[in-house]
C-alpha atoms as a PDB file:
ATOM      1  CA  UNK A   1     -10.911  -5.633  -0.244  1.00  0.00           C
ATOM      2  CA  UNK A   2      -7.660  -4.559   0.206  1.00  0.00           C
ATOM      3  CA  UNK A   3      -6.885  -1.332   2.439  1.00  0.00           C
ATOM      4  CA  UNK A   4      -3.632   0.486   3.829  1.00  0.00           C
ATOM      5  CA  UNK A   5      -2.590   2.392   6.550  1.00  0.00           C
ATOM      6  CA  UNK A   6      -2.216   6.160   6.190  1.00  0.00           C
ATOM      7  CA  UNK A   7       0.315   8.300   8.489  1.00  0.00           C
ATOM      8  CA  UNK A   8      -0.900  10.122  11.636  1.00  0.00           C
ATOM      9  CA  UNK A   9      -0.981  14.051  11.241  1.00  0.00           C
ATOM     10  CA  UNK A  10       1.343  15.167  12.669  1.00  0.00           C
ATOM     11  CA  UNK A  11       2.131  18.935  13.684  1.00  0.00           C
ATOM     12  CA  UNK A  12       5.928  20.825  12.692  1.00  0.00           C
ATOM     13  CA  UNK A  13       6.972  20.268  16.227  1.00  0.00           C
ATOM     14  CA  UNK A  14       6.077  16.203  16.332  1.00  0.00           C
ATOM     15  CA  UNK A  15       7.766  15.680  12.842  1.00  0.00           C
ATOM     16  CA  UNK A  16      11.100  17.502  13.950  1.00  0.00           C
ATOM     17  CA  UNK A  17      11.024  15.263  17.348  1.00  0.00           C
ATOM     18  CA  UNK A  18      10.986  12.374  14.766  1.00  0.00           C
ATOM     19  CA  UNK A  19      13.902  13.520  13.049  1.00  0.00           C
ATOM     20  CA  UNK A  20      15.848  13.728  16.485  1.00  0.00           C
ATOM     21  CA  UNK A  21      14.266  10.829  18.282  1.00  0.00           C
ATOM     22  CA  UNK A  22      16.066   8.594  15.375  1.00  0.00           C
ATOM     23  CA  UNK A  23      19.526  10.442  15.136  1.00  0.00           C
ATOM     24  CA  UNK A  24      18.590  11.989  11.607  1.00  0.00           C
ATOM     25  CA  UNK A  25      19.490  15.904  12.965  1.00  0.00           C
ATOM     26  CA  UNK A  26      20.881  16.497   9.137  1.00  0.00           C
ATOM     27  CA  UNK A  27      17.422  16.487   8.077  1.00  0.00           C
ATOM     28  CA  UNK A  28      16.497  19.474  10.250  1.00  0.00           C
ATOM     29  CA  UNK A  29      19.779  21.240  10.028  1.00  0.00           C
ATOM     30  CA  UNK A  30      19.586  21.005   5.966  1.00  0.00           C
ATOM     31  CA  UNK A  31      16.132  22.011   5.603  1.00  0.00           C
ATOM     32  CA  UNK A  32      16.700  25.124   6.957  1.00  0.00           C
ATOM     33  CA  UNK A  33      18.329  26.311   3.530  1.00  0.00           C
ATOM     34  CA  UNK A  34      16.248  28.355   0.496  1.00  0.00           C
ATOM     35  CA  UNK A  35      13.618  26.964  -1.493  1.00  0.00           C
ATOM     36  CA  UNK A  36      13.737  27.037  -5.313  1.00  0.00           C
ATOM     37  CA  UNK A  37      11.254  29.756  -6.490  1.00  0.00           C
ATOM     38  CA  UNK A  38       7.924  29.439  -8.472  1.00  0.00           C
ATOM     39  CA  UNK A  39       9.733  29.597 -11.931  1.00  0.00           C
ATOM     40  CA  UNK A  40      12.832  28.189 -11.105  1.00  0.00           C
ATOM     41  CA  UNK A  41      12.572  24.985 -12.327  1.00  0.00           C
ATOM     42  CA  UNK A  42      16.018  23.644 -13.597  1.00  0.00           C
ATOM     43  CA  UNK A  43      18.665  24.009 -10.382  1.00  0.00           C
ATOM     44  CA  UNK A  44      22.018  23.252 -10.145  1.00  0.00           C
ATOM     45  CA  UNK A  45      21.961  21.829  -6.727  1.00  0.00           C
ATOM     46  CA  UNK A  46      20.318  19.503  -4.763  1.00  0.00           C
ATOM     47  CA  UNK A  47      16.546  20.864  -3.383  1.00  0.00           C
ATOM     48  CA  UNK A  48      16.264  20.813   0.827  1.00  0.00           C
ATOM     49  CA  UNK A  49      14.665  18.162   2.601  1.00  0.00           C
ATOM     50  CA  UNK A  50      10.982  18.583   2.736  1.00  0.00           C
ATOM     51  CA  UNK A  51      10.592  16.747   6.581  1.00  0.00           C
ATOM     52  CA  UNK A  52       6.749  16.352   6.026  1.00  0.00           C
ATOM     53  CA  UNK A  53       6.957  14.427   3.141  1.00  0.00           C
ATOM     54  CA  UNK A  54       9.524  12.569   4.210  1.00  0.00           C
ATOM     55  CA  UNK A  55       8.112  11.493   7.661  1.00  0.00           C
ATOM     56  CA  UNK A  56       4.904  10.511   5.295  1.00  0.00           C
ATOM     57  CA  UNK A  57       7.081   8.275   3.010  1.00  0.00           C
ATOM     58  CA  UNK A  58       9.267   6.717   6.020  1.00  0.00           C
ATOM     59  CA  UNK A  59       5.349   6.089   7.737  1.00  0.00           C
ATOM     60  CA  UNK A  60       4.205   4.983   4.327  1.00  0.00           C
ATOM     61  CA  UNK A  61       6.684   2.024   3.852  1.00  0.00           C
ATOM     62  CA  UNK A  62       6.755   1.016   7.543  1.00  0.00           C
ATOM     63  CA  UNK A  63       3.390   1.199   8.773  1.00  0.00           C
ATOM     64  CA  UNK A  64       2.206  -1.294   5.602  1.00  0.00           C
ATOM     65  CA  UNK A  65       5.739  -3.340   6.265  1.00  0.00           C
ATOM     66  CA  UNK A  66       6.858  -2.765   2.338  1.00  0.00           C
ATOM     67  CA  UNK A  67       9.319  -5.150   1.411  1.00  0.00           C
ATOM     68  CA  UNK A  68      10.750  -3.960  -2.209  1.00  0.00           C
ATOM     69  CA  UNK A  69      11.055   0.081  -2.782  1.00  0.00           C
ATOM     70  CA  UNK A  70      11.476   1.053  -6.289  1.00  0.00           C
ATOM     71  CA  UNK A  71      11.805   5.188  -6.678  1.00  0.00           C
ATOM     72  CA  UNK A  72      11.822   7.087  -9.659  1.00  0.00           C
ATOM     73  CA  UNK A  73      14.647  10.068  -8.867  1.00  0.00           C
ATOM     74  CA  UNK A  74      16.712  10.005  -5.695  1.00  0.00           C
ATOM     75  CA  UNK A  75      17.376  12.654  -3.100  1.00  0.00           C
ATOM     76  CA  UNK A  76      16.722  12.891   0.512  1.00  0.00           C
ATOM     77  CA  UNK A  77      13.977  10.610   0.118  1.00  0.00           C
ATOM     78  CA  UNK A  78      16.373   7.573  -0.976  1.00  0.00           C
ATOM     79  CA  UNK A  79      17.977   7.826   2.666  1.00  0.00           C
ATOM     80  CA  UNK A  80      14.459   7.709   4.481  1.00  0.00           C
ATOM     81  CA  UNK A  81      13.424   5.003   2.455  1.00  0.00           C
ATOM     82  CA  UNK A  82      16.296   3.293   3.087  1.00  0.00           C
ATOM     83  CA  UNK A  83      16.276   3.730   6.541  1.00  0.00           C
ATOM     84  CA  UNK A  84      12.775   3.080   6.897  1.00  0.00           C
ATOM     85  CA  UNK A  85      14.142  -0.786   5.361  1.00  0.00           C
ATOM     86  CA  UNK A  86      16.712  -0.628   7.846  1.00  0.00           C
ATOM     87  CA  UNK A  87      13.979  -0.665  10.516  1.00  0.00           C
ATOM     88  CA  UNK A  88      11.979  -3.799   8.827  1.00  0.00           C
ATOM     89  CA  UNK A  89      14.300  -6.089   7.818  1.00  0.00           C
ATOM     90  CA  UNK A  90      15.582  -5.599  11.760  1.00  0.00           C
ATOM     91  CA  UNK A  91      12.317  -6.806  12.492  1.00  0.00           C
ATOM     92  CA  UNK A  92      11.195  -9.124   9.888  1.00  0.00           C
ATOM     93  CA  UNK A  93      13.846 -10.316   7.851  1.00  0.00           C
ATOM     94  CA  UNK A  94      13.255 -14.082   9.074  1.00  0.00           C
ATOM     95  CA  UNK A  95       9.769 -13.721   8.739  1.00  0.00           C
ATOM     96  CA  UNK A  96       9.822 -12.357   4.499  1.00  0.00           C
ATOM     97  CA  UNK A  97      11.891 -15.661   4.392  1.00  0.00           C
ATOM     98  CA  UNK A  98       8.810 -17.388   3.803  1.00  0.00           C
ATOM     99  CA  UNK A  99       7.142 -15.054   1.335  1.00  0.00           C
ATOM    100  CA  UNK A 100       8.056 -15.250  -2.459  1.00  0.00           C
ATOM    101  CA  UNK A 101       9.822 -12.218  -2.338  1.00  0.00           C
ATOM    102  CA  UNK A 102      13.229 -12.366  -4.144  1.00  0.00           C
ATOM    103  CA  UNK A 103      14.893  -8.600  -3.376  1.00  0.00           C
ATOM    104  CA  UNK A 104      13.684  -8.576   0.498  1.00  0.00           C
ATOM    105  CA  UNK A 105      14.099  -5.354   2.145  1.00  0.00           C
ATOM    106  CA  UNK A 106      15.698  -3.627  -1.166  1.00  0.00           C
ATOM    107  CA  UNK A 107      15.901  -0.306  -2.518  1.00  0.00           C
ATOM    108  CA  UNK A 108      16.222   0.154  -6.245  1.00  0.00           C
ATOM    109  CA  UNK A 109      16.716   4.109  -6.980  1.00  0.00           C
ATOM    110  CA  UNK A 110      16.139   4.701 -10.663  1.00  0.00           C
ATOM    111  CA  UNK A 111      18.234   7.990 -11.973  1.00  0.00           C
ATOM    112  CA  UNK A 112      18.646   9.831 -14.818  1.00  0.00           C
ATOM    113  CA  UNK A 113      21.141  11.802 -13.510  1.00  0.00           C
ATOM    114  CA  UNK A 114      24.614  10.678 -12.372  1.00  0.00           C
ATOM    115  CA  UNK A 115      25.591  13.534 -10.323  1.00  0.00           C
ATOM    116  CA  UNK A 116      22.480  13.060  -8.221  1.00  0.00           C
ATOM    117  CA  UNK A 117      22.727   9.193  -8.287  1.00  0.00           C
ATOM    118  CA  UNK A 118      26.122   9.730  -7.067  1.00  0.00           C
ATOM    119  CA  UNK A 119      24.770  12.338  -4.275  1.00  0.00           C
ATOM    120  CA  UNK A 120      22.436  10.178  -2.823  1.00  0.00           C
ATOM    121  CA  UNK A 121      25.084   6.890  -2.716  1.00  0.00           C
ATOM    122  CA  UNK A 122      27.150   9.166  -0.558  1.00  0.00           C
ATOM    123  CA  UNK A 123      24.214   9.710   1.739  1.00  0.00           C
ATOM    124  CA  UNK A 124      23.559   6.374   2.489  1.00  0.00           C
ATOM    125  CA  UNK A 125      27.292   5.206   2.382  1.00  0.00           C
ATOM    126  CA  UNK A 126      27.960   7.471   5.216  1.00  0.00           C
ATOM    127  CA  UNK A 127      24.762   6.410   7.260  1.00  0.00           C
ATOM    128  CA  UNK A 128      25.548   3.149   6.943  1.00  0.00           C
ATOM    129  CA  UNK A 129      29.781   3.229   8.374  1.00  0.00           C
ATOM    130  CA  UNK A 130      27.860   3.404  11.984  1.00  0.00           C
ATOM    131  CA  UNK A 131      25.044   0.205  11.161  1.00  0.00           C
ATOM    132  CA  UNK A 132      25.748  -3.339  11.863  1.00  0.00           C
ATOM    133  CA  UNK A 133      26.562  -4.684   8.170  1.00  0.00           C
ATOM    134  CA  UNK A 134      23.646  -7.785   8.270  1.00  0.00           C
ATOM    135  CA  UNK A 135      20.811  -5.304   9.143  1.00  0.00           C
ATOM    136  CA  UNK A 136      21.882  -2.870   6.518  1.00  0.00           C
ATOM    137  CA  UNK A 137      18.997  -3.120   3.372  1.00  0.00           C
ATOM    138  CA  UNK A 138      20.714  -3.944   0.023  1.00  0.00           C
ATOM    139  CA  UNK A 139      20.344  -0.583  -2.504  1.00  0.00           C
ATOM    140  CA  UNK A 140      20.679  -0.714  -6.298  1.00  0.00           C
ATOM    141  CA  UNK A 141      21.699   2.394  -8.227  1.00  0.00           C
ATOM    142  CA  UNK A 142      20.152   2.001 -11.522  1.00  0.00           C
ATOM    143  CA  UNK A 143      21.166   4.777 -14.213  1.00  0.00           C
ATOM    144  CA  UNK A 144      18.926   5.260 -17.337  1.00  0.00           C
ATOM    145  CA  UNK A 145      18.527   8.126 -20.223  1.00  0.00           C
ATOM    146  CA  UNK A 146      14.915   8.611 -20.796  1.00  0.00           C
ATOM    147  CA  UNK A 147      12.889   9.864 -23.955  1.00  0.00           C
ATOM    148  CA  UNK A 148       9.650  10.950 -25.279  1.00  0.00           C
ATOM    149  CA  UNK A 149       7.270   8.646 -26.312  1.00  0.00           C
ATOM    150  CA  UNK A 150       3.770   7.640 -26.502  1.00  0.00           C
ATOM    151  CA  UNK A 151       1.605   5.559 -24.661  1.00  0.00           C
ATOM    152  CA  UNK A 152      -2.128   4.734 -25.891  1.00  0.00           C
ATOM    153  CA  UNK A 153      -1.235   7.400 -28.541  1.00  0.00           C
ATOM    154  CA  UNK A 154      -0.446   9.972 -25.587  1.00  0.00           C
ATOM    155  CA  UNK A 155       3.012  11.778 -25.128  1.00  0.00           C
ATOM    156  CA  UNK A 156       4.708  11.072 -22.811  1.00  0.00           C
ATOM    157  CA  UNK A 157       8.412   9.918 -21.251  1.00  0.00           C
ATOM    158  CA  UNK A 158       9.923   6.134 -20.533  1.00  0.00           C
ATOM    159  CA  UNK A 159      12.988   5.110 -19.277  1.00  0.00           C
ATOM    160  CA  UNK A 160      15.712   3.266 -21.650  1.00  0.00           C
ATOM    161  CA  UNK A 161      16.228   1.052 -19.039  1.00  0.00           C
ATOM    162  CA  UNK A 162      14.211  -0.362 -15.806  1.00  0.00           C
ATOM    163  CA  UNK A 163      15.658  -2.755 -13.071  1.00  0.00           C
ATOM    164  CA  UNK A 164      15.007  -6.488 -12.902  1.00  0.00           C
ATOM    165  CA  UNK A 165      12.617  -5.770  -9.740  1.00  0.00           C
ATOM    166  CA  UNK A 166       8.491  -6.421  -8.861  1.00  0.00           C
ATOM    167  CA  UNK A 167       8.340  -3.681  -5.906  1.00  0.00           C
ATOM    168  CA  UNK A 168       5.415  -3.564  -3.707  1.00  0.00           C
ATOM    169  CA  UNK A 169       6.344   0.397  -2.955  1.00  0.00           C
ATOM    170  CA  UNK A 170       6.741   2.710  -6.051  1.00  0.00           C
ATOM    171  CA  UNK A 171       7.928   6.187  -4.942  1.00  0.00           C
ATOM    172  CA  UNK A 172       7.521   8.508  -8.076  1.00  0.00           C
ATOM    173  CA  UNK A 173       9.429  11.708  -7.636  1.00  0.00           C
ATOM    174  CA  UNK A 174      11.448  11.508 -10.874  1.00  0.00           C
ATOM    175  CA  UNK A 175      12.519  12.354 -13.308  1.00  0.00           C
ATOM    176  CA  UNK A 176      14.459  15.411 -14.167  1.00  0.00           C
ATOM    177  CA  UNK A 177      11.562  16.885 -16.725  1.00  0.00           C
ATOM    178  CA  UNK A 178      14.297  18.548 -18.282  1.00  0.00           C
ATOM    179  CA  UNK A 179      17.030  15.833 -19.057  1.00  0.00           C
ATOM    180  CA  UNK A 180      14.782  13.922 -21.612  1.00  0.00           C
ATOM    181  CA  UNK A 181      15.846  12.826 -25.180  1.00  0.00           C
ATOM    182  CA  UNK A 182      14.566  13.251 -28.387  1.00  0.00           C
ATOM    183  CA  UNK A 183      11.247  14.563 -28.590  1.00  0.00           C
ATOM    184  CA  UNK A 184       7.630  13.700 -30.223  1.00  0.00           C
ATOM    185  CA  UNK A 185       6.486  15.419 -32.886  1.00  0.00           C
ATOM    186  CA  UNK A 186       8.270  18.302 -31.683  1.00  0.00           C
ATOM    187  CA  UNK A 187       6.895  18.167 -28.419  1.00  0.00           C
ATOM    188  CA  UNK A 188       9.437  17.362 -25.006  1.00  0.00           C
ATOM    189  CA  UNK A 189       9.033  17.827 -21.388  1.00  0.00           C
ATOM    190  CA  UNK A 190      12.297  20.026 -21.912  1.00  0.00           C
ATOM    191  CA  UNK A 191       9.643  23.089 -21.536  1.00  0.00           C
ATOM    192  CA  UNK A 192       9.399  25.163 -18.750  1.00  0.00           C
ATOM    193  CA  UNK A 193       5.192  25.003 -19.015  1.00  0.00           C
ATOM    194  CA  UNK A 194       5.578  21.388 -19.249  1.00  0.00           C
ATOM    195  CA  UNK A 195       5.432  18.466 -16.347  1.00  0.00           C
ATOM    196  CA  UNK A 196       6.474  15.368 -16.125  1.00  0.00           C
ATOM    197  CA  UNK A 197       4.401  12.546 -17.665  1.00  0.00           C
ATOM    198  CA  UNK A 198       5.987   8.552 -16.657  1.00  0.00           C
ATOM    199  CA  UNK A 199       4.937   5.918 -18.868  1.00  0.00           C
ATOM    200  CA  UNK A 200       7.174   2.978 -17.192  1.00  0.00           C
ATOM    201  CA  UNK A 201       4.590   2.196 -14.248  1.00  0.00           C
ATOM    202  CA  UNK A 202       1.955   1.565 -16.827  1.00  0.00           C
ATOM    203  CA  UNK A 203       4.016  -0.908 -18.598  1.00  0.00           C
ATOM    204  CA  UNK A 204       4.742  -2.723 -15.807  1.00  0.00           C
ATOM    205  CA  UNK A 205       1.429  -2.684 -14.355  1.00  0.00           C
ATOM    206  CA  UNK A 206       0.457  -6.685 -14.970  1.00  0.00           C
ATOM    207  CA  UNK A 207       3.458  -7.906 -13.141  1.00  0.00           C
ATOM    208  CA  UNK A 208       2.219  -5.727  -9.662  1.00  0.00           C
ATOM    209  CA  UNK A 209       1.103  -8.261  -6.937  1.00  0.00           C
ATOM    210  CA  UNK A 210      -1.571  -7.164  -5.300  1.00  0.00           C
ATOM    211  CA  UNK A 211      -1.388  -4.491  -2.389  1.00  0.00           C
ATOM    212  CA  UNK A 212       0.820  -2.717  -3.993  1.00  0.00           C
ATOM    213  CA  UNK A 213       1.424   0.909  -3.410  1.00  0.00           C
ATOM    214  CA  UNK A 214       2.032   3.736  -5.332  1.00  0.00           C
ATOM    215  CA  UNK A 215       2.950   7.349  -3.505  1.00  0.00           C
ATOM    216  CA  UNK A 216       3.860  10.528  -6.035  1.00  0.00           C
ATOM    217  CA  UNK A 217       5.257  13.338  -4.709  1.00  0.00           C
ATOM    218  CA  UNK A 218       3.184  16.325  -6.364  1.00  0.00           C
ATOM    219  CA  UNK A 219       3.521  15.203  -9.967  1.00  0.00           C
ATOM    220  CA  UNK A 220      -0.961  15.734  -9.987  1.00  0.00           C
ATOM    221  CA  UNK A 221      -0.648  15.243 -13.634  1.00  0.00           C
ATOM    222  CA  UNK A 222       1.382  12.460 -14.042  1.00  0.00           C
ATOM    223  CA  UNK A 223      -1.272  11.232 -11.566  1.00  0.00           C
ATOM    224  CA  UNK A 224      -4.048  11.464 -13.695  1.00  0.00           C
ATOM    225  CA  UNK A 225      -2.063  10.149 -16.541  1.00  0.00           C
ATOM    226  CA  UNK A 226      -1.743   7.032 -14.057  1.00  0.00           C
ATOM    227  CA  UNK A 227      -5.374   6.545 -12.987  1.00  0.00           C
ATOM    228  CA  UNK A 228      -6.473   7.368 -16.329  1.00  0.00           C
ATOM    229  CA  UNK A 229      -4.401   4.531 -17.967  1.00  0.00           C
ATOM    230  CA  UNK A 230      -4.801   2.145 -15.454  1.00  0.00           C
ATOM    231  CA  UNK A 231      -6.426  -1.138 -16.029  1.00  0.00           C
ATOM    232  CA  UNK A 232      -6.988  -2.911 -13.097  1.00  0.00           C
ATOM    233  CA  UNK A 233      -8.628  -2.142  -9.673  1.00  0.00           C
ATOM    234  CA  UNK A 234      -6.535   0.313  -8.033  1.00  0.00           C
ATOM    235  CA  UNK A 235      -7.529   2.523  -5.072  1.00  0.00           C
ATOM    236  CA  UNK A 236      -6.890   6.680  -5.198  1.00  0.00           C
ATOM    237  CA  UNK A 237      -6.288   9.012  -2.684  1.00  0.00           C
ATOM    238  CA  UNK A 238      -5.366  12.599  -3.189  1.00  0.00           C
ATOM    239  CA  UNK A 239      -4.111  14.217  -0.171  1.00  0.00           C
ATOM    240  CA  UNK A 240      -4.076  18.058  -1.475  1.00  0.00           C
ATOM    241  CA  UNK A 241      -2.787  19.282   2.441  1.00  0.00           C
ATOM    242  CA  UNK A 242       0.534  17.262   1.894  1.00  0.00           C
ATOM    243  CA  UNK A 243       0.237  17.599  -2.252  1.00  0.00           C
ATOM    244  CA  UNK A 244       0.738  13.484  -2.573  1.00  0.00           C
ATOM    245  CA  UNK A 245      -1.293  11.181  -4.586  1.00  0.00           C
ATOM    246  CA  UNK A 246      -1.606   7.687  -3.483  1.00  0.00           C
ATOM    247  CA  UNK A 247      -2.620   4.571  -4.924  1.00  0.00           C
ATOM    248  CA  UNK A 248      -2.926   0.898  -4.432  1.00  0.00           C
ATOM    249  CA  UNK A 249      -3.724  -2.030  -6.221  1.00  0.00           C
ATOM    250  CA  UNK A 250      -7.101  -4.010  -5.053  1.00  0.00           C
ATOM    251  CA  UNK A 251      -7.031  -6.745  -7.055  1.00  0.00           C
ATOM    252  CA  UNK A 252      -8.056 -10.483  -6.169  1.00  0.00           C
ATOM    253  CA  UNK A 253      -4.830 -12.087  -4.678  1.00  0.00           C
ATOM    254  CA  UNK A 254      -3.150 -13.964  -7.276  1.00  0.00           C
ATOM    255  CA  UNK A 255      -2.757 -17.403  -5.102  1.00  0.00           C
ATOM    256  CA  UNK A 256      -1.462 -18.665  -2.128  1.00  0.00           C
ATOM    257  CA  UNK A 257       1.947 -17.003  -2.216  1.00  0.00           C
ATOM    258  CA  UNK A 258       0.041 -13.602  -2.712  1.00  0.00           C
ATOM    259  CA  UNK A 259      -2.018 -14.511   0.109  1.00  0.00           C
ATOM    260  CA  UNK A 260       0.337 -14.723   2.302  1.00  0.00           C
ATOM    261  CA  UNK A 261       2.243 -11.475   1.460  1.00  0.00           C
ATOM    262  CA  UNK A 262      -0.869  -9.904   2.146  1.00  0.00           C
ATOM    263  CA  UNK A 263      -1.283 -11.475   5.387  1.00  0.00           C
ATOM    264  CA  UNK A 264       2.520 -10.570   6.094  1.00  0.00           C
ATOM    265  CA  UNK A 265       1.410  -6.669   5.174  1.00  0.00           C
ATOM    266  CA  UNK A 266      -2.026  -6.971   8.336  1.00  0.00           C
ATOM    267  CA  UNK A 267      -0.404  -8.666  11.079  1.00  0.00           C
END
């Protein structure tokens, strides 16, 4: 049986001191701006940083020492991930040398929008002129149009393109529902009642090593869509306080190299 650690609740006071007690004051300072409203779903700028998800996700990756981050969408969250990488590979970059992990400590953001690809680069670029340059994780920016589809006979979206990548932390908070191609017998996400409905993790579901995580930000349907289509062993939490779904795979380890990831993941 394969199990994960969760993040301590924590209260608004706590999570703030976190922001301040590792330099990251922008977090606080830009969260103080407007929320979109209830029907405004298609904005023009970028949305504020949420600080309790994003103290969840940093927690999330470091607490079950995550090695390979892939996340659908980029925003705030690509600079905590990344800096929650910055704090592992500080700590364990010799040990992963003897795992069979290929992208160690590496960040692949998945976009389908260049102007917010382009945001979040800038971000981390300007986090990273005051970090020593061997500590600093490796991030791929990975463009890709998506369209509608079908999966199982179900509608639903896929990206045109994925990156070469087997992560063993999948944060789904993309895409843009509304910048989707091409549509399915008349029917698109580009719909205000719609929601977003990703097809890619399914696909790549056989190549997931075991202990893998999966964290969604919202996105309940998409969810269900997931653990619905799913066909091996995976855990589920839903965590309605914090409005997160989170899964992980509990599969027999695959062999000795799989073994000793998940050893890596306990110690």
């Amino acid at each position: 049986m394969i199990n994960i650690k969760f993040p301590p609740k924590r209260n608004t006071r706590e999570i703030q001191n976190f922001f301040k007690k590792n330099g990251l004051d922008i977090f606080i300072k830009s969260s103080r701006g407007k929320n979109k409203e209830v029907n405004q779903m298609i904005v023009d700028t970028p949305l504020i940083p949420q600080l309790g998800d994003l103290y969840r996700l940093y927690e999330f990756i470091t607490l079950n020492k995550r090695t390979t981050v892939l996340e659908f969408g980029s925003g705030w969250s690509s600079l905590i991930i990344h800096l929650a990488l910055h704090k592992l590979k500080k700590k364990y970059f010799d040990e992963v040398k003897k795992l069979r992990r290929n992208n160690p400590f590496e960040l692949f953001l998945l976009e389908n929008s260049k102007k917010y690809l382009g945001i979040s680069k800038k971000r981390i670029d300007k986090y990273n002129k005051s970090q020593k340059k061997r500590d600093i994780p490796k991030v791929h920016y990975c463009f890709s149009d998506i369209e509608m589809t079908t999966f199982n006979d179900l509608i639903c979206t896929k990206y045109k393109r994925l990156p070469l990548c087997n992560p063993d932390f999948i944060y789904l908070d993309g895409p843009d529902q509304f910048n989707i191609k091409k549509n399915v017998n008349g029917i698109s996400t580009r719909h205000i009642d719609m929601m977003p409905m990703v097809s890619d993790i399914l696909r790549l579901e056989y190549f997931f090593t075991p202990g893998t995580i999966i964290l969604t930000d919202g996105r309940s349907a998409n969810a269900k869509f997931l653990k619905d289509n799913f066909k091996r062993s995976w855990k589920h939490k839903r965590d309605e306080v914090n409005d997160q779904h989170i899964f992980w795979l509990d599969d027999p380890n695959l062999g000795k190299y799989n073994t000793l990831q998940l050893n890596f993941y306990k110690k």
